[in-house]
Protein backbone atom coordinates (compact mmCIF):
# COMPACT_ATOMS: atom_id res chain seq x y z
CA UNK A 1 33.37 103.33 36.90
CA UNK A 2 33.29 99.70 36.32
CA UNK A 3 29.92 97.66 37.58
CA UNK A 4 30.81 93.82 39.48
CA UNK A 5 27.40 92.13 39.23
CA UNK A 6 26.77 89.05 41.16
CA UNK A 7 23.94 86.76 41.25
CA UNK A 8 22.84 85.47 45.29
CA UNK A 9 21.82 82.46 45.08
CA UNK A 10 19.01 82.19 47.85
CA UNK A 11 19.24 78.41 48.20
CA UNK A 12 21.56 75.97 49.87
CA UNK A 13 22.25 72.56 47.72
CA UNK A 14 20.17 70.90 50.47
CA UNK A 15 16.88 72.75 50.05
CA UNK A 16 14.36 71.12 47.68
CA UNK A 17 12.14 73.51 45.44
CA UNK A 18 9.09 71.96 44.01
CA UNK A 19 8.74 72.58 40.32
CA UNK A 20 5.09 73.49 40.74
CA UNK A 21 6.65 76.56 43.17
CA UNK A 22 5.40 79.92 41.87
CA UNK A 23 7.90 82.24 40.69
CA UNK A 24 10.75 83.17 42.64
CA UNK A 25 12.82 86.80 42.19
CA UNK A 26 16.18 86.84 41.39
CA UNK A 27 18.15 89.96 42.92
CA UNK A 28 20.85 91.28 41.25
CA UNK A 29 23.45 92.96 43.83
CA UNK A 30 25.56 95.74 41.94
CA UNK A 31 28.63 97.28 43.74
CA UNK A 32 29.84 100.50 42.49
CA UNK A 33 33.30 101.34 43.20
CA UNK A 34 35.37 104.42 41.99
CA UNK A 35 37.88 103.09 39.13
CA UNK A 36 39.33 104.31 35.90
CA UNK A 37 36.27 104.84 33.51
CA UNK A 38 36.11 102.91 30.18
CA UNK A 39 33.61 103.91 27.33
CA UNK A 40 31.14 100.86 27.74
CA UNK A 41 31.19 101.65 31.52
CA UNK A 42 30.48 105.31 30.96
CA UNK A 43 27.59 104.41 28.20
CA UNK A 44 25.92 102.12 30.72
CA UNK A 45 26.10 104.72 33.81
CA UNK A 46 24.91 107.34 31.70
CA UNK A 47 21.68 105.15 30.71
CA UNK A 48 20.95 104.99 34.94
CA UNK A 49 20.69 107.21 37.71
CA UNK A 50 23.62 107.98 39.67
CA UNK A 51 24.49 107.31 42.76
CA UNK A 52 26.71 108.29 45.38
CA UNK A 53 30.34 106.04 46.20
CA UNK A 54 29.97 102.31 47.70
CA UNK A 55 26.20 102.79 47.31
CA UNK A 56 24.40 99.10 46.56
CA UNK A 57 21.53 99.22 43.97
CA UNK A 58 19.32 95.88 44.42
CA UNK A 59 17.31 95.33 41.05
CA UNK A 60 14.66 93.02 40.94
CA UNK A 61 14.07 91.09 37.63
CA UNK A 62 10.43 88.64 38.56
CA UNK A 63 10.89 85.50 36.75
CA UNK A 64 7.84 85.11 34.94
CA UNK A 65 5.89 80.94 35.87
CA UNK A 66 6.51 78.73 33.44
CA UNK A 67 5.43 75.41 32.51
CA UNK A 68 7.51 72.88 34.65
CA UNK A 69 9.86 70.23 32.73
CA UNK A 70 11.04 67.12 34.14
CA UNK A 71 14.54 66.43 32.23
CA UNK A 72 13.85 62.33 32.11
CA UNK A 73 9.64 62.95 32.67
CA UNK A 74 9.77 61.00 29.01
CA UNK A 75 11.61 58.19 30.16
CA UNK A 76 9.13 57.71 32.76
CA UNK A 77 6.29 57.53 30.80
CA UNK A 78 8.15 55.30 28.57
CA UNK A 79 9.03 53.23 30.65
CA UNK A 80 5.48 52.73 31.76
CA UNK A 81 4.47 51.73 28.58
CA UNK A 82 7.55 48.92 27.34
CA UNK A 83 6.48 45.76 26.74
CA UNK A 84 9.15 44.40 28.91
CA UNK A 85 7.11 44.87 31.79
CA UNK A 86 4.40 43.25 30.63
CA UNK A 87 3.67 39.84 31.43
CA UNK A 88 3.47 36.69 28.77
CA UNK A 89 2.06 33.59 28.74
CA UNK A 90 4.94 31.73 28.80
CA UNK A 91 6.06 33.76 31.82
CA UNK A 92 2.96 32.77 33.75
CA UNK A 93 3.18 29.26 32.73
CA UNK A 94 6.78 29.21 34.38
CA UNK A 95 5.40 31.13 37.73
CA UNK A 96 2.32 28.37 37.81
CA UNK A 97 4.54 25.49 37.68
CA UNK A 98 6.75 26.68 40.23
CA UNK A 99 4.34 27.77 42.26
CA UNK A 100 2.44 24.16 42.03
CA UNK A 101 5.67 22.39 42.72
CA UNK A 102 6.53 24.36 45.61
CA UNK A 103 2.67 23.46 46.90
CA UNK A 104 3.40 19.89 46.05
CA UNK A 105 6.78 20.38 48.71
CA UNK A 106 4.24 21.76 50.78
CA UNK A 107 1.42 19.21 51.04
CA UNK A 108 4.08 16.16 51.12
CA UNK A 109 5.16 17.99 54.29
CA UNK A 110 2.21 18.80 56.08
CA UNK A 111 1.12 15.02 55.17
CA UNK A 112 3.57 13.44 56.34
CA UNK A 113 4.38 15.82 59.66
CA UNK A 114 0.32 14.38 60.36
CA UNK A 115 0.70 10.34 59.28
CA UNK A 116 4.01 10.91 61.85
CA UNK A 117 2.72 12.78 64.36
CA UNK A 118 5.88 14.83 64.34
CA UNK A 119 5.26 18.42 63.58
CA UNK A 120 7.95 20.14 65.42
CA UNK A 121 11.15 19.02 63.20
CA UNK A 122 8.91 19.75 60.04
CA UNK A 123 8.58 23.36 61.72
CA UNK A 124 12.24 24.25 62.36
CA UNK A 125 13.30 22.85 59.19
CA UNK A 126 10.49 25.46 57.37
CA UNK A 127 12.00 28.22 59.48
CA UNK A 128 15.32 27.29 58.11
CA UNK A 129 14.63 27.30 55.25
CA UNK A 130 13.05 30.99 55.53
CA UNK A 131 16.12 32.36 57.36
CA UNK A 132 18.33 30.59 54.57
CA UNK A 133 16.23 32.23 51.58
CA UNK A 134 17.01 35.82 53.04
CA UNK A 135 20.92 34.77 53.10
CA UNK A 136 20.70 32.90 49.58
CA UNK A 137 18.65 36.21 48.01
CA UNK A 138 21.75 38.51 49.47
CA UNK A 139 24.67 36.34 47.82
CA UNK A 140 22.97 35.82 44.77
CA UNK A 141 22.15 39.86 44.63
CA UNK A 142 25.80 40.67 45.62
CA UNK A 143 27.37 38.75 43.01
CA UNK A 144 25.03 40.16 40.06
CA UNK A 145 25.16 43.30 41.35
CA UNK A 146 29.16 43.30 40.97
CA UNK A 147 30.18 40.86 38.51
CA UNK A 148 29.24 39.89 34.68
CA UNK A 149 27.46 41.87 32.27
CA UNK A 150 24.08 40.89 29.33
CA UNK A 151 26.99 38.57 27.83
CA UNK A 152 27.46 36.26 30.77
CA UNK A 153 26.16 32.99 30.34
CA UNK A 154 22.75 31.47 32.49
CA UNK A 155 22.51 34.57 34.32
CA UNK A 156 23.22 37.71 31.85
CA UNK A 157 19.49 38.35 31.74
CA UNK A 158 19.26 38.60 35.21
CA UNK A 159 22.71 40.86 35.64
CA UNK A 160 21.26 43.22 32.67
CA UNK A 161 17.77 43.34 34.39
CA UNK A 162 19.58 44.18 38.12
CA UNK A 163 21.85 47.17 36.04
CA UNK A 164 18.39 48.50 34.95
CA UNK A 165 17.10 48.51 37.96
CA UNK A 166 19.74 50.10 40.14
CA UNK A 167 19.82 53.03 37.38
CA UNK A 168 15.89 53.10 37.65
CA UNK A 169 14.95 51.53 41.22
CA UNK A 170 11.18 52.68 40.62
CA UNK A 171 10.51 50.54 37.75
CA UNK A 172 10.22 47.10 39.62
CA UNK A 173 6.74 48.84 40.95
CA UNK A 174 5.50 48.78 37.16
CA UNK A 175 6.57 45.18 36.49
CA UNK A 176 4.20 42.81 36.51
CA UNK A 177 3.55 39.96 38.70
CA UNK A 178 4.58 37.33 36.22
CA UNK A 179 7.17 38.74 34.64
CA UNK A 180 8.97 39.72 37.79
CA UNK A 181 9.03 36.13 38.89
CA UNK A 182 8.81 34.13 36.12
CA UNK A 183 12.87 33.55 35.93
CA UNK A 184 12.99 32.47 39.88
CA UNK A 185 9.96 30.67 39.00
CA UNK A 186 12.01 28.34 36.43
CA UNK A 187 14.88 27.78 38.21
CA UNK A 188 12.75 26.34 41.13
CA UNK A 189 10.69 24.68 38.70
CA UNK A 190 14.07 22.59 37.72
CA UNK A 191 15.56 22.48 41.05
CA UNK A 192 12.71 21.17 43.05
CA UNK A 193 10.75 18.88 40.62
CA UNK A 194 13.31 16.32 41.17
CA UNK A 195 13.19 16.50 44.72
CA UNK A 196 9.42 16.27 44.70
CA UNK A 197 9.10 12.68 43.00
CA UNK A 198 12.09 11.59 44.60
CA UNK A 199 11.57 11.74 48.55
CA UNK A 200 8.14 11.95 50.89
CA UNK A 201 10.76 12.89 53.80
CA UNK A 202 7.94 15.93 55.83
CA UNK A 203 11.38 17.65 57.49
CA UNK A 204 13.36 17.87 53.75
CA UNK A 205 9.80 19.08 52.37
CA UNK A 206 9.48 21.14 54.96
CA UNK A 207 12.85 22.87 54.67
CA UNK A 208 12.50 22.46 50.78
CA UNK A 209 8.95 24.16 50.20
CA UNK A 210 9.50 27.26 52.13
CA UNK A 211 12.91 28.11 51.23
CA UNK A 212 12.05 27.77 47.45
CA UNK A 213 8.71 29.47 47.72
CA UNK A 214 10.66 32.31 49.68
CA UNK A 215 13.33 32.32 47.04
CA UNK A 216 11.20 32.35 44.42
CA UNK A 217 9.07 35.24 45.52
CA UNK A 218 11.99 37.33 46.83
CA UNK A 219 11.56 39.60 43.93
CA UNK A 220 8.00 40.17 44.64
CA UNK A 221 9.13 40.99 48.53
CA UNK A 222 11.93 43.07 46.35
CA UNK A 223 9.42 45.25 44.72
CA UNK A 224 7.12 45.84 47.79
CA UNK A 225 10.48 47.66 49.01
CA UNK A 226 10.14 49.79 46.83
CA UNK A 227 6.24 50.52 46.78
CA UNK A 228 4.96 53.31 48.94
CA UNK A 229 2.65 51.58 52.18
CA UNK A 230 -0.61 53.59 51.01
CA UNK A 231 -0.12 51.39 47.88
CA UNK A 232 0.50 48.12 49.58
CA UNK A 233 -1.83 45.83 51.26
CA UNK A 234 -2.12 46.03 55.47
CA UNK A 235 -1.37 42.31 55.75
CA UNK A 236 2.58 43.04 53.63
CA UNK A 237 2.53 46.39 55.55
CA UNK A 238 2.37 44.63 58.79
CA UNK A 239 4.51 41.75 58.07
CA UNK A 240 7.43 44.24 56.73
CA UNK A 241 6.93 46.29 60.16
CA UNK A 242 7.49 42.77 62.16
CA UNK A 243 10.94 42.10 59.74
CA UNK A 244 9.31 39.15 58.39
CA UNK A 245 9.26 41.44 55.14
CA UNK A 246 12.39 43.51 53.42
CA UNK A 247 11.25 46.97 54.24
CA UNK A 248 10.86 50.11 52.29
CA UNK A 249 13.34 51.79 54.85
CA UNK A 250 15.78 49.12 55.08
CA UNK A 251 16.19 48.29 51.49
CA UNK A 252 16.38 51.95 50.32
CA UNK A 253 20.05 51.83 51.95
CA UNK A 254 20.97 49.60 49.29
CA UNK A 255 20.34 52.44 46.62
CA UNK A 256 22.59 54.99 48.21
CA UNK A 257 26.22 55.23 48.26
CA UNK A 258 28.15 53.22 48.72
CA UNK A 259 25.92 50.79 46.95
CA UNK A 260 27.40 47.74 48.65
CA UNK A 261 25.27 46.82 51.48
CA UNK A 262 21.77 45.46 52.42
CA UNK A 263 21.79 42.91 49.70
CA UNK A 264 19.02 40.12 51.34
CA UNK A 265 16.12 41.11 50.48
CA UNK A 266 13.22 38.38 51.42
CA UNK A 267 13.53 39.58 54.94
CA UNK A 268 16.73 41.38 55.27
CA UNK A 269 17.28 39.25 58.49
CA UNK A 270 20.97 38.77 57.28
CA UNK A 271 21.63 42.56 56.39
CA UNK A 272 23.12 43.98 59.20
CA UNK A 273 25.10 41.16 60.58
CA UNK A 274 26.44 40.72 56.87
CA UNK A 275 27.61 44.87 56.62
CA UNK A 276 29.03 44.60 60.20
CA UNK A 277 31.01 41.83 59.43
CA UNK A 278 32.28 43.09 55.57
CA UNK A 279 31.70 39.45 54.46
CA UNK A 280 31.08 40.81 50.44
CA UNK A 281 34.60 43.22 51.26
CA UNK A 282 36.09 40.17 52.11
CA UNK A 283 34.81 38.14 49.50
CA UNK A 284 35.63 40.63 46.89
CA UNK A 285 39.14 41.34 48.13
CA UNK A 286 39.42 37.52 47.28
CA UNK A 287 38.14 37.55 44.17
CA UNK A 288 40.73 40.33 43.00
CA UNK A 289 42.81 38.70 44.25
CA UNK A 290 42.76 35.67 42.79
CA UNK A 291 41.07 36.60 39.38
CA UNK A 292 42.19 40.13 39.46
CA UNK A 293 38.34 40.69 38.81
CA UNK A 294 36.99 44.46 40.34
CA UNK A 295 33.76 44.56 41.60
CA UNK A 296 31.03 47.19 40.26
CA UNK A 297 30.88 48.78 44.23
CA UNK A 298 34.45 49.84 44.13
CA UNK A 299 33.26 52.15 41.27
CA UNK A 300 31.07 54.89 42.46
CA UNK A 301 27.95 55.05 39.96
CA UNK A 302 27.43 57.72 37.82
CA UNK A 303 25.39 60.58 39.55
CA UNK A 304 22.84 60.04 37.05
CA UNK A 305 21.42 57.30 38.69
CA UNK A 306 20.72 59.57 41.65
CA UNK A 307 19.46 62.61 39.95
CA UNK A 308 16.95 60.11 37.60
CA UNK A 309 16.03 58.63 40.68
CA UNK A 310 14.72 62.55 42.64
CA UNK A 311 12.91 63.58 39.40
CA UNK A 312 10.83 60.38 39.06
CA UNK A 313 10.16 60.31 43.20
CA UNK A 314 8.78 63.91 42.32
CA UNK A 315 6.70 62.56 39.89
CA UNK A 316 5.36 59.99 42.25
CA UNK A 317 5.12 61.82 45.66
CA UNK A 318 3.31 60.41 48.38
């Protein structure tokens, strides 16, 4: 008599079990089938009762509760506590001089929109410059996304920091003000100090002030994305529901496969008219073209970025 023992699996790949379930019993179906008897066979049927010819025996074996783990639970708390989320001085220096030049943009506009009397051309150039941020933040997030690594020159720091964050999309929440905008913060700091002390023109202010300030705080927009409403303010909740935000539910396409779409990310405006139209395909298929350079998206990630993703979103459930 020979014993096939199979293990039912009660779950589909789709259902989700909390690790804080209580214990769940694992049946063991044995089928007992008349076959040419074997000494280990006969030794285990002697040790249980016997029963008759296709009979089915269901043994239960209770799993006894245990004390959950969470595989990556101590990179989590790791990452909570590195220093490279923490703010510096000089990285708040660099967001308070952007900031003040951007204010400077600002005030030159609104002053001379009044001296002129002309406040409509000041307007649409602002809104311009809005609807332009949101298409500037997706190019320059499509092309660090895909190409260069920590080596590249001018913008390896940001390439590394984007690679950490698509393998750990939950730790832009933990950053800090400062240090999430500090590197924007310089590069508007050097692009629009010129422009301030050069020209008093309110439309190129205009246009100037709020597509830098947008550009600048894109990564701050970035993280609310990611943040769960009950932890964001009503005024950012509201404006994300109106599109004038990213949203949590728009952006989170961008961290599921295919991982090459929704790039914008100041309002995300630009998104689907972008995806519809495969202008980064296009671009890319250029690119290889020419440079015979492949883009990170024509590489499916590593499922680790997924699975590290569910165990910390368990650890953070609304």
């Amino acid at each position: 008599m020979s014993i096939l023992v199979q293990n039912k699996f009660l779950l589909s790949s789709k259902t989700h079990v909390s690790l804080w379930s209580p214990a769940i019993q694992r049946k063991f179906v044995c089928c007992i089938a008349n076959t040419t008897v074997n000494v280990a066979a006969a030794t285990t049927a002697a040790a249980k009762p016997k029963h008759g010819d296709g009979q089915l025996v269901i043994e239960r074996e209770p799993l006894s509760p245990t004390t959950p783990v969470l595989p990556n639970s101590s990179t989590y708390y790791s990452v909570l506590n590195d220093p490279s989320l923490q703010s510096t001085w000089s990285h708040r220096v660099w967001v308070t001089s952007g900031c003040t030049i951007v204010l400077i943009s600002l005030a030159k506009s609104i002053a001379g929109a009044a001296s002129t009397h002309t406040w409509l051309e000041p307007a649409l150039a602002a809104l311009v410059g809005y609807i332009l941020a949101d298409l500037g933040s997706g190019v320059y997030h499509w092309g660090i996304d895909n190409y260069g690594d920590a080596s590249t020159p001018i913008f390896g720091t940001q390439i590394e920091a984007f690679q950490g964050h698509h393998k750990r999309p939950w730790t832009i929440t933990k950053r800090q003000f400062a240090n999430n905008l500090y590197a924007l913060a310089r590069a508007v700091t050097f692009t629009v100090l010129p422009i301030t002390l050069a020209f008093n023109d309110p439309i190129l202010h205009g246009f100037v002030a709020v597509c830098s300030g947008c550009i600048m705080f894109s990564q701050q927009f970035h993280a609310w994305a990611h943040d769960k409403k009950s932890q964001l303010p009503p005024l950012v909740v509201a404006m994300q529901d109106a599109g004038l935000l990213v949203s949590r539910l728009q952006h989170s396409a961008h961290h599921r496969p295919p991982y090459n779409n929704n790039y914008c990310i100041v309002s995300g405006i630009w998104n689907k008219l972008l995806d519809e139209t495969r202008v980064f395909e296009a671009l890319e298929m250029i690119l290889f073209f020419k440079l015979g350079v492949r883009p990170r998206s024509w590489t499916e990630p590593h499922s680790e970025w997924t699975e590290e993703t569910e165990i910390i979103e368990q650890t953070t459930a609304y």
